[in-house]
C-alpha atoms as a PDB file:
ATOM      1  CA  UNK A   1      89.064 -53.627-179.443  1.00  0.00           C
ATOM      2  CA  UNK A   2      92.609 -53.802-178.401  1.00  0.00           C
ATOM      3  CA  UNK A   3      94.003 -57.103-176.238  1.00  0.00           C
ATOM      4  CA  UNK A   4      97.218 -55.639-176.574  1.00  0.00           C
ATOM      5  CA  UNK A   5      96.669 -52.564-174.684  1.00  0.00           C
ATOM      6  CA  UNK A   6      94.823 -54.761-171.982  1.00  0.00           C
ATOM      7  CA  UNK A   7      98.101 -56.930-172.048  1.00  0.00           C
ATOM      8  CA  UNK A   8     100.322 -54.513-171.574  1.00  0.00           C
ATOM      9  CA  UNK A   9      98.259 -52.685-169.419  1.00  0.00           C
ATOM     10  CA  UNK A  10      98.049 -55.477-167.058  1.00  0.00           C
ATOM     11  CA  UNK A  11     101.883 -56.568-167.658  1.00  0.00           C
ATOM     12  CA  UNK A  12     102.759 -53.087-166.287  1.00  0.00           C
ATOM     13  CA  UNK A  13     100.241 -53.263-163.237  1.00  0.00           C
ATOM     14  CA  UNK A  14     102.096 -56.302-162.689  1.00  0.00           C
ATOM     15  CA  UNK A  15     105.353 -55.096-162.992  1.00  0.00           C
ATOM     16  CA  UNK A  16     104.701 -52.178-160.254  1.00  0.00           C
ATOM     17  CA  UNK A  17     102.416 -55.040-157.911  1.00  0.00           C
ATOM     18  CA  UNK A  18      99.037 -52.981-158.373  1.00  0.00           C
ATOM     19  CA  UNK A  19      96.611 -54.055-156.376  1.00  0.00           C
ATOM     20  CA  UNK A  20      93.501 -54.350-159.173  1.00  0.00           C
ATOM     21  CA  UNK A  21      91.140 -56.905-160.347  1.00  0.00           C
ATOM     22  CA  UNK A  22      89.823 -57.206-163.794  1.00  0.00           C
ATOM     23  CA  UNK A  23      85.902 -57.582-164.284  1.00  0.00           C
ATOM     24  CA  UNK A  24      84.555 -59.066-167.550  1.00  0.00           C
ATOM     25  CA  UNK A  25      80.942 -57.246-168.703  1.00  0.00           C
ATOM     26  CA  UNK A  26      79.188 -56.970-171.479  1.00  0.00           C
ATOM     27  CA  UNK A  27      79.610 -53.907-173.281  1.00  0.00           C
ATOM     28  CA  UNK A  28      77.737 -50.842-171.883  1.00  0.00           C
ATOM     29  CA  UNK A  29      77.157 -47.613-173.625  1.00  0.00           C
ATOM     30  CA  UNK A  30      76.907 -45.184-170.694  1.00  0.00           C
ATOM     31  CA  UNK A  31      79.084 -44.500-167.613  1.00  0.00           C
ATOM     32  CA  UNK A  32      76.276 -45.118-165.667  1.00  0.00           C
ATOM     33  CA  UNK A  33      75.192 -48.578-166.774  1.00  0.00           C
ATOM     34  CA  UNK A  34      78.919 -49.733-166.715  1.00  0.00           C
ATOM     35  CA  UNK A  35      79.483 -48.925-163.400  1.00  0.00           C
ATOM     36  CA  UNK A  36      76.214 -50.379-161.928  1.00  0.00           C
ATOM     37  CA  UNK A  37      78.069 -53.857-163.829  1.00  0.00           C
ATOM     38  CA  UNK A  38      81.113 -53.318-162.373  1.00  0.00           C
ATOM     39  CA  UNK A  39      79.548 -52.435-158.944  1.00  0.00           C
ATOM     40  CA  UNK A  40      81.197 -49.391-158.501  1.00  0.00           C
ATOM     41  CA  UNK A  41      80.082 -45.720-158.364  1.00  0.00           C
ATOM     42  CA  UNK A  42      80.060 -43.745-160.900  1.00  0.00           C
ATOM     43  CA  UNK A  43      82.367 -41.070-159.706  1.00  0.00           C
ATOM     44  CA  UNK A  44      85.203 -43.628-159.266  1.00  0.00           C
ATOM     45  CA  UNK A  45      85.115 -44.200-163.098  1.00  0.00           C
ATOM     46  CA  UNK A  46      88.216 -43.013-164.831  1.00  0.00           C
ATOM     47  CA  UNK A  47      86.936 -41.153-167.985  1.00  0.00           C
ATOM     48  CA  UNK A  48      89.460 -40.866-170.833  1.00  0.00           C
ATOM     49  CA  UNK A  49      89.291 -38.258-173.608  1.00  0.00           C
ATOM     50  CA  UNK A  50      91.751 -37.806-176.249  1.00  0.00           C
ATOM     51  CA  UNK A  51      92.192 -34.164-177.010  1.00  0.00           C
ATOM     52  CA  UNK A  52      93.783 -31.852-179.593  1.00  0.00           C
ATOM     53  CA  UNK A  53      95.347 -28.543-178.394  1.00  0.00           C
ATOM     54  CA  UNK A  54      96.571 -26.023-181.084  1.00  0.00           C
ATOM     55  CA  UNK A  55      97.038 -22.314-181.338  1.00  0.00           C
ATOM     56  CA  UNK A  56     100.327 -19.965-180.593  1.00  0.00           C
ATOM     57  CA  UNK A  57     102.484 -22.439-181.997  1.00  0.00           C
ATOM     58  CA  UNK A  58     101.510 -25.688-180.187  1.00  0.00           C
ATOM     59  CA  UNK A  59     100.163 -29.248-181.701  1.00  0.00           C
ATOM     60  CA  UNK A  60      99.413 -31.383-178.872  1.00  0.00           C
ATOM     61  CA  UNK A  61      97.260 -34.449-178.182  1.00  0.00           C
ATOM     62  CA  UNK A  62      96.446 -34.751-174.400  1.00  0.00           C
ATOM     63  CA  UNK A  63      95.040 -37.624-173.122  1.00  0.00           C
ATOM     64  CA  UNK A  64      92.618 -35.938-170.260  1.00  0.00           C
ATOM     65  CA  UNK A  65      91.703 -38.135-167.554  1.00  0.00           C
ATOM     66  CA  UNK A  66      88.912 -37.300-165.158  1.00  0.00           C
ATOM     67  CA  UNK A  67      85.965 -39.006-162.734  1.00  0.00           C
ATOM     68  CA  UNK A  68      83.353 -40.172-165.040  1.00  0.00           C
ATOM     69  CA  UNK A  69      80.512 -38.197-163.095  1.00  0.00           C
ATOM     70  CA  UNK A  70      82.024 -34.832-164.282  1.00  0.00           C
ATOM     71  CA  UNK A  71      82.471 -32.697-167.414  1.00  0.00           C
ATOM     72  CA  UNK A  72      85.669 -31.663-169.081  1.00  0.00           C
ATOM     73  CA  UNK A  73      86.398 -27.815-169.885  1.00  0.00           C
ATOM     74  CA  UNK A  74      88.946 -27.918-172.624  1.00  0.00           C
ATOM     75  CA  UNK A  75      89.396 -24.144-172.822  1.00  0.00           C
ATOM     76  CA  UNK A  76      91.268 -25.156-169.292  1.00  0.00           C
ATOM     77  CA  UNK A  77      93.523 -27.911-171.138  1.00  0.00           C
ATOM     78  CA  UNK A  78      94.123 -25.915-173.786  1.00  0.00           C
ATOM     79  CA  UNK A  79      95.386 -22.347-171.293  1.00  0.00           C
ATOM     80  CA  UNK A  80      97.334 -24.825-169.655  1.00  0.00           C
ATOM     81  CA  UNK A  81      99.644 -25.827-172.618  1.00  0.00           C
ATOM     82  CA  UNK A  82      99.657 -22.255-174.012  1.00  0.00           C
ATOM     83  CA  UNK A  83      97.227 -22.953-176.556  1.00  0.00           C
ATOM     84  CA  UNK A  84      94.516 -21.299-177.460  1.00  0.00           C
ATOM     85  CA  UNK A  85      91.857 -24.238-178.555  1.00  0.00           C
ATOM     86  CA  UNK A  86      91.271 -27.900-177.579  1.00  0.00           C
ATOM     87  CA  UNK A  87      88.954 -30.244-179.120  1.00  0.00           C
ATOM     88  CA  UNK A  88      88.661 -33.547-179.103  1.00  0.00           C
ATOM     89  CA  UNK A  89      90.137 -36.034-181.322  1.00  0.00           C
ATOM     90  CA  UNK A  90      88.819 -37.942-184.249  1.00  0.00           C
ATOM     91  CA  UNK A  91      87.950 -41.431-184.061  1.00  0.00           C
ATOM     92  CA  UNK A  92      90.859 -42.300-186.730  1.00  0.00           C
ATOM     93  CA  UNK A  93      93.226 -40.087-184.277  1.00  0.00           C
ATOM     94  CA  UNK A  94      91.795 -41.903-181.097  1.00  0.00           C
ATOM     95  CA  UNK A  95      92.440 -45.225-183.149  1.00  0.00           C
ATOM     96  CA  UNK A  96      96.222 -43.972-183.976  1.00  0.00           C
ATOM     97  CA  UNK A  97      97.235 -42.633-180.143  1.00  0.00           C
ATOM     98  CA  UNK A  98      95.204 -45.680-178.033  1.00  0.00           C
ATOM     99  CA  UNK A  99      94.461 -48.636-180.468  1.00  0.00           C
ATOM    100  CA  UNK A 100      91.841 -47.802-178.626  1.00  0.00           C
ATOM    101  CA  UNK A 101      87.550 -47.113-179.732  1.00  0.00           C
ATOM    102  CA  UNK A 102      85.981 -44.519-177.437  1.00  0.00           C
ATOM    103  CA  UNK A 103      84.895 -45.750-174.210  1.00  0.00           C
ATOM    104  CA  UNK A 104      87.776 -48.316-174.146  1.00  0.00           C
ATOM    105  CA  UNK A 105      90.198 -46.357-173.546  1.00  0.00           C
ATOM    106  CA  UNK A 106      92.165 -46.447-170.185  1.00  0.00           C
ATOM    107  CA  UNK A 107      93.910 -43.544-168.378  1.00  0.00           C
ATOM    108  CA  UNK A 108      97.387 -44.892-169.277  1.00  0.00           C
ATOM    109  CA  UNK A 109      99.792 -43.324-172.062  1.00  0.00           C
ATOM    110  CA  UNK A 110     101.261 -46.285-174.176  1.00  0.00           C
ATOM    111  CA  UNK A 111     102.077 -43.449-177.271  1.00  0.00           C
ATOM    112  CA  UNK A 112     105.051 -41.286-176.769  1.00  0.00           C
ATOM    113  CA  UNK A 113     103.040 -38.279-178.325  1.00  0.00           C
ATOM    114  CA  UNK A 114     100.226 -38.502-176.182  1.00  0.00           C
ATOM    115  CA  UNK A 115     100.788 -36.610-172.901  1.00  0.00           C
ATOM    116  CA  UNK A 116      98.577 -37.874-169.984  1.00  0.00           C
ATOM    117  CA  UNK A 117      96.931 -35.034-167.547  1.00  0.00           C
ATOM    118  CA  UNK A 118      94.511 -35.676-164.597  1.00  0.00           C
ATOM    119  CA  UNK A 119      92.023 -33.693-162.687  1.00  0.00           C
ATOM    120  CA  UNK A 120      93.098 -33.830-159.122  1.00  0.00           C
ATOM    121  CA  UNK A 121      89.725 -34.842-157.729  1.00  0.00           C
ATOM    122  CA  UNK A 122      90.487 -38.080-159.903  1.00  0.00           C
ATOM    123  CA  UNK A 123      93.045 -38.903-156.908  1.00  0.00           C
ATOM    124  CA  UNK A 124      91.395 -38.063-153.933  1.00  0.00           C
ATOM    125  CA  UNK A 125      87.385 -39.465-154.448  1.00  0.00           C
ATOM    126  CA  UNK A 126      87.978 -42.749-153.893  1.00  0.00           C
ATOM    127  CA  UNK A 127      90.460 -45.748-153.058  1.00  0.00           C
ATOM    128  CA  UNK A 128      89.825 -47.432-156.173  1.00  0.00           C
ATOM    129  CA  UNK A 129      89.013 -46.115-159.996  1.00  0.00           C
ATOM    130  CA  UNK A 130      87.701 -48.090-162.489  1.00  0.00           C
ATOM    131  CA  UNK A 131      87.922 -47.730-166.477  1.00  0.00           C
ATOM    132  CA  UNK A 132      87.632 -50.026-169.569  1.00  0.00           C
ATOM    133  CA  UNK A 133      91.108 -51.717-170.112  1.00  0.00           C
ATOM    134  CA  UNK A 134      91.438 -50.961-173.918  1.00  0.00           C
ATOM    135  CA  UNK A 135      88.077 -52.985-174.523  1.00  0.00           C
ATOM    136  CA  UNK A 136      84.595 -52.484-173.852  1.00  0.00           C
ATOM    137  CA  UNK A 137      84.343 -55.636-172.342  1.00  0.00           C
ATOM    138  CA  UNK A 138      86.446 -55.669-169.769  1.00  0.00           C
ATOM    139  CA  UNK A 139      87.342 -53.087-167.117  1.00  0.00           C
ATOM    140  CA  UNK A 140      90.180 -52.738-164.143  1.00  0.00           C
ATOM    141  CA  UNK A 141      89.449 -51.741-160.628  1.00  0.00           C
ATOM    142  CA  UNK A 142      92.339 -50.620-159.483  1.00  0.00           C
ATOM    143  CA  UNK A 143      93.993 -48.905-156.114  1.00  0.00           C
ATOM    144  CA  UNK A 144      93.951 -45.395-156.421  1.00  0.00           C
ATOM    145  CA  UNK A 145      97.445 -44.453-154.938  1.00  0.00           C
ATOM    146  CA  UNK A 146      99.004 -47.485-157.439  1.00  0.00           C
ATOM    147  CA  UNK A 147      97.307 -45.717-160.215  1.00  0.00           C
ATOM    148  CA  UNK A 148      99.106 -42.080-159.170  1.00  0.00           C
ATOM    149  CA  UNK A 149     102.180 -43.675-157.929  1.00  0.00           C
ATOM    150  CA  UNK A 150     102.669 -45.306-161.709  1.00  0.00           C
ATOM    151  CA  UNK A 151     101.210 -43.323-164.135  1.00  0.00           C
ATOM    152  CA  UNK A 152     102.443 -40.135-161.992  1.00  0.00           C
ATOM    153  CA  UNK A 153      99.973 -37.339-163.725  1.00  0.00           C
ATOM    154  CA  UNK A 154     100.266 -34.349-164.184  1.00  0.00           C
ATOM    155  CA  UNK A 155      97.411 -32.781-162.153  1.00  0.00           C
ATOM    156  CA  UNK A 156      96.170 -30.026-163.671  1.00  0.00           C
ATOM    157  CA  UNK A 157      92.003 -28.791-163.365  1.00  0.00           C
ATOM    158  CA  UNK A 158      90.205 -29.366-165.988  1.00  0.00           C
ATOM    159  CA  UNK A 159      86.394 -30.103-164.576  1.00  0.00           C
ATOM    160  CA  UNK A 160      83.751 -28.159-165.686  1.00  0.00           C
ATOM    161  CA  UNK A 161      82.142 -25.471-163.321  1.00  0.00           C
ATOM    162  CA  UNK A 162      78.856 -24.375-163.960  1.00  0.00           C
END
C-alpha cells in the first residue's frame, strides 16, 4: 500500500484545484463490488494496467488507462508504439513503476519511464471517474475534464472489440 502515492496524488490535485473527493472503503476485490462502495458505476471506474511493449527495437512500460467495465487489447498498445507484443507487467515491475499492488493503482504517471495512455471513451462516459488512490482502501472521485486537463493523455484505442 502506498500513502505516498495517495499524498502526492492528492498534493497535485491540489495544486491544479481538482474538484474530487476521497472515499475511504474497505478493500474490495472486484470492480464491481468497489464501485457499488463508492456509489458510482462501474463504467466510471478508471482501470489501470501496467504493460510491457517489446519487439522491433522497443522496451516500453505503458501505463494503460481505461473504464473499468471494458477489456484491454494489448496487440492495439503494442501497434501503437511500433512494437510487436504487449503483456502485462509483473507484480515486482508493477511494485517498481507505481509503489503500487494491483488494483491500487491510479491513472497518474509518478515514474519518468512509465508513459501514461488512455482510451478515449475514458473521457467522454462520465463527469467524474473513480480509481483506488495508490491503496485499496481508499479511492478518488474526481472531475473528469480536471483529470484530462492534468494528466493530459495520450488517447489512443485500446478497448477490446468482440
Amino acid at each position: 500500500m502506498s500513502v505516498k502515492t495517495f499524498e502526492k496524488l492528492t498534493a497535485l490535485l491540489d495544486k491544479h484545484q481538482a474538484r474530487y473527493r476521497v472515499v475511504e472503503h474497505s478493500t474490495a476485490g472486484k470492480s464491481e463490488e468497489v464501485a457499488k462502495i463508492r456509489g458510482t458505476e462501474l463504467g466510471q471506474g478508471a482501470k489501470a494496467l501496467v504493460c510491457k511493449v517489446k519487439g522491433n527495437g522497443i522496451k516500453q512500460a505503458v501505463l494503460v488507462i481505461l473504464p473499468a467495465d471494458q477489456q484491454s487489447d494489448l496487440s492495439k498498445v503494442a501497434a501503437y508504439l511500433g512494437g510487436t507484443k504487449a503483456s502485462l507487467a509483473s507484480p515486482a515491475e508493477v511494485d517498481t513503476l507505481t509503489d503500487c499492488v494491483f488494483g491500487a493503482i491510479p491513472p497518474f504517471s509518478f515514474h519518468p519511464d512509465l508513459l501514461l495512455i488512455a482510451d478515449p471513451s475514458l473521457l467522454s462516459r462520465y463527469d467524474e471517474l473513480a480509481f483506488n488512490a495508490g491503496t485499496l482502501e481508499r479511492s478518488i472521485i474526481l472531475n473528469t475534464q480536471d483529470y484530462a486537463s492534468i494528466v493530459q493523455p495520450t488517447l489512443v484505442d485500446v478497448i477490446k472489440t468482440e
